[in-house]
Protein backbone atom coordinates (compact mmCIF):
# COMPACT_ATOMS: atom_id res chain seq x y z
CA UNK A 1 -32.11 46.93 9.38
CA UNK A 2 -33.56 44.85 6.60
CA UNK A 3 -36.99 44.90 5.79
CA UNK A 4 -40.07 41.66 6.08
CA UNK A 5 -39.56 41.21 2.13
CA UNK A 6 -35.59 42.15 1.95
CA UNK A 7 -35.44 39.00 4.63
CA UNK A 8 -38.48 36.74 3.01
CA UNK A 9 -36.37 37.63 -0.31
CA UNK A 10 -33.45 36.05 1.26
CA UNK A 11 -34.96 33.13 2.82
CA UNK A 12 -36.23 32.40 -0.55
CA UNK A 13 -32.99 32.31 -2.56
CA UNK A 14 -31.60 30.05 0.08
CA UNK A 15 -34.25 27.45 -0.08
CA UNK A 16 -33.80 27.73 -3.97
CA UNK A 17 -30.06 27.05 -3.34
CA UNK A 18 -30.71 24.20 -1.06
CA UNK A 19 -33.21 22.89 -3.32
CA UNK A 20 -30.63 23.13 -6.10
CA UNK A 21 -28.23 21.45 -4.13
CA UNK A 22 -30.61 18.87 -3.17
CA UNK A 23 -31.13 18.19 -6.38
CA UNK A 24 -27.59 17.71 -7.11
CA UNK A 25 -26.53 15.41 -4.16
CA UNK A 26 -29.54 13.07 -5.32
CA UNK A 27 -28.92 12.90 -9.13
CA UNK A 28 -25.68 11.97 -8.14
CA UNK A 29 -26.47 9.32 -5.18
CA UNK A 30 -29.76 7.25 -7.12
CA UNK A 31 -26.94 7.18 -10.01
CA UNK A 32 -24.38 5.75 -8.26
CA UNK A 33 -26.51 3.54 -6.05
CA UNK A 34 -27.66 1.69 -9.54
CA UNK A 35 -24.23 -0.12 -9.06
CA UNK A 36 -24.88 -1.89 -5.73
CA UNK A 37 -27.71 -3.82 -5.95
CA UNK A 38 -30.97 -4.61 -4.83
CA UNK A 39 -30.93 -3.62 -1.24
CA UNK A 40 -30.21 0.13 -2.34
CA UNK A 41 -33.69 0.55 -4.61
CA UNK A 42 -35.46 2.59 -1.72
CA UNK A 43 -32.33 4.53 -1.61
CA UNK A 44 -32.76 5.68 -5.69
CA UNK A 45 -36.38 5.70 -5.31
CA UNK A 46 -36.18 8.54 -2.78
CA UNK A 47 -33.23 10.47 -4.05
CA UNK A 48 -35.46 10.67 -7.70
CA UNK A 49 -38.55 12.00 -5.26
CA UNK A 50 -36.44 14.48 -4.04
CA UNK A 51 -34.61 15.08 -7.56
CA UNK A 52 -38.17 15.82 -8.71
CA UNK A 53 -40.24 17.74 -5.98
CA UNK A 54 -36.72 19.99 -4.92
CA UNK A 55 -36.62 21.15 -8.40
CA UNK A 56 -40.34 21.69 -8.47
CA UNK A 57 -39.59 23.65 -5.31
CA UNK A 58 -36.92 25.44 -6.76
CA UNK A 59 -39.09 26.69 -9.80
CA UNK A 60 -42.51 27.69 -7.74
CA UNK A 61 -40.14 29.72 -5.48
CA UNK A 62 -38.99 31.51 -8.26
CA UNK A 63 -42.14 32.43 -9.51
CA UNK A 64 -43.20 33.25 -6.32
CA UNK A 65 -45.84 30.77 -6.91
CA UNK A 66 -49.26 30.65 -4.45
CA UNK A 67 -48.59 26.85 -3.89
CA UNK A 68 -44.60 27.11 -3.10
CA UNK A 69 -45.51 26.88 0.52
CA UNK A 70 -47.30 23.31 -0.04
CA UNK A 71 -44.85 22.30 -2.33
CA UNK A 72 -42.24 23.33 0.02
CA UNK A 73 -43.68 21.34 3.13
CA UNK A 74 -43.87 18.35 0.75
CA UNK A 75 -40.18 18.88 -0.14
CA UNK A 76 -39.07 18.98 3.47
CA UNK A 77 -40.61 15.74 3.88
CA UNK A 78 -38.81 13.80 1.08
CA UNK A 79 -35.86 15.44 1.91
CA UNK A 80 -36.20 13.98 5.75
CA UNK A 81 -36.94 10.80 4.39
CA UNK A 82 -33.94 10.78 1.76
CA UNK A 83 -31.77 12.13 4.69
CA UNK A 84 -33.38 9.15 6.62
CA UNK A 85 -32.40 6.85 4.13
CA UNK A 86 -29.25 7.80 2.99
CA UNK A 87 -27.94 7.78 6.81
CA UNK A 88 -28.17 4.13 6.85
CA UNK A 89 -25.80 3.52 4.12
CA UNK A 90 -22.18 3.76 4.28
CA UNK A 91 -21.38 4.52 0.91
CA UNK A 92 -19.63 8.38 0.27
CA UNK A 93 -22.26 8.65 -2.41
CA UNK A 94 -25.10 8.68 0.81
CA UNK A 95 -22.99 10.22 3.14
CA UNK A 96 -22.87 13.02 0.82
CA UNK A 97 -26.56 13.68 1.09
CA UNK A 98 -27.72 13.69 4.50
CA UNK A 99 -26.24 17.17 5.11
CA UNK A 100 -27.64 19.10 2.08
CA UNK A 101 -31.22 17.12 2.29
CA UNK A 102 -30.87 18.29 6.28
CA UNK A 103 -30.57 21.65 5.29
CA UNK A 104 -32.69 21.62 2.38
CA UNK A 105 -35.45 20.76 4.53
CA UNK A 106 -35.05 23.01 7.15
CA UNK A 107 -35.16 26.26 4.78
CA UNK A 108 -38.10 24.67 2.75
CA UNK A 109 -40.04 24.48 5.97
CA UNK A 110 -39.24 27.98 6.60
CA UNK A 111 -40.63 28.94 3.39
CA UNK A 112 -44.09 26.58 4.09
């Protein structure tokens, strides 16, 4: 049987992951969505908010930081949103998102 902190410990490396991977998904998507126009700017403006606050995340977690929880809850939001966003579009580049920015969120709020 694993202990509070053995499992808190875990939790914690798997929102860092997620947050990594978040990170990732996003560099990649606001890069590629600079090729298709206009109509995809809210699209790279919320895959840069969640480049930004997931690696934030991802640091203050490893640090066990006092304010990882906040920062966490914030990153589950963008994350929903980008996963919001993303869903509408039907390039790969999107498509590849909403599954990591799902999960992302859902182990950040765990953490929060």
């Amino acid at each position: 049987m694993s202990s509070v902190s053995e499992q808190f410990e875990g939790s914690m490396e798997e929102c860092i992951d997620n947050c990594h991977e978040a990170v990732k998904v996003c560099e990649n998507c606001a890069d590629a969505c600079a090729g298709h126009g206009e109509d995809m700017a809210e699209c790279i403006r919320l895959c840069r908010d969640v480049a930004e606050i997931a690696s934030t995340c991802a640091k203050l977690c490893a640090r066990d930081s006092q304010f990882n929880s906040q920062v966490a809850e914030i990153c589950a939001e963008v994350c929903e949103a980008c996963a919001d966003e993303c869903e509408g579009h039907d390039h790969d580049h999107c498509q590849a998102c909403v599954e990591p920015l799902r999960e992302c969120a859902e182990t950040c709020r765990s953490m929060a």
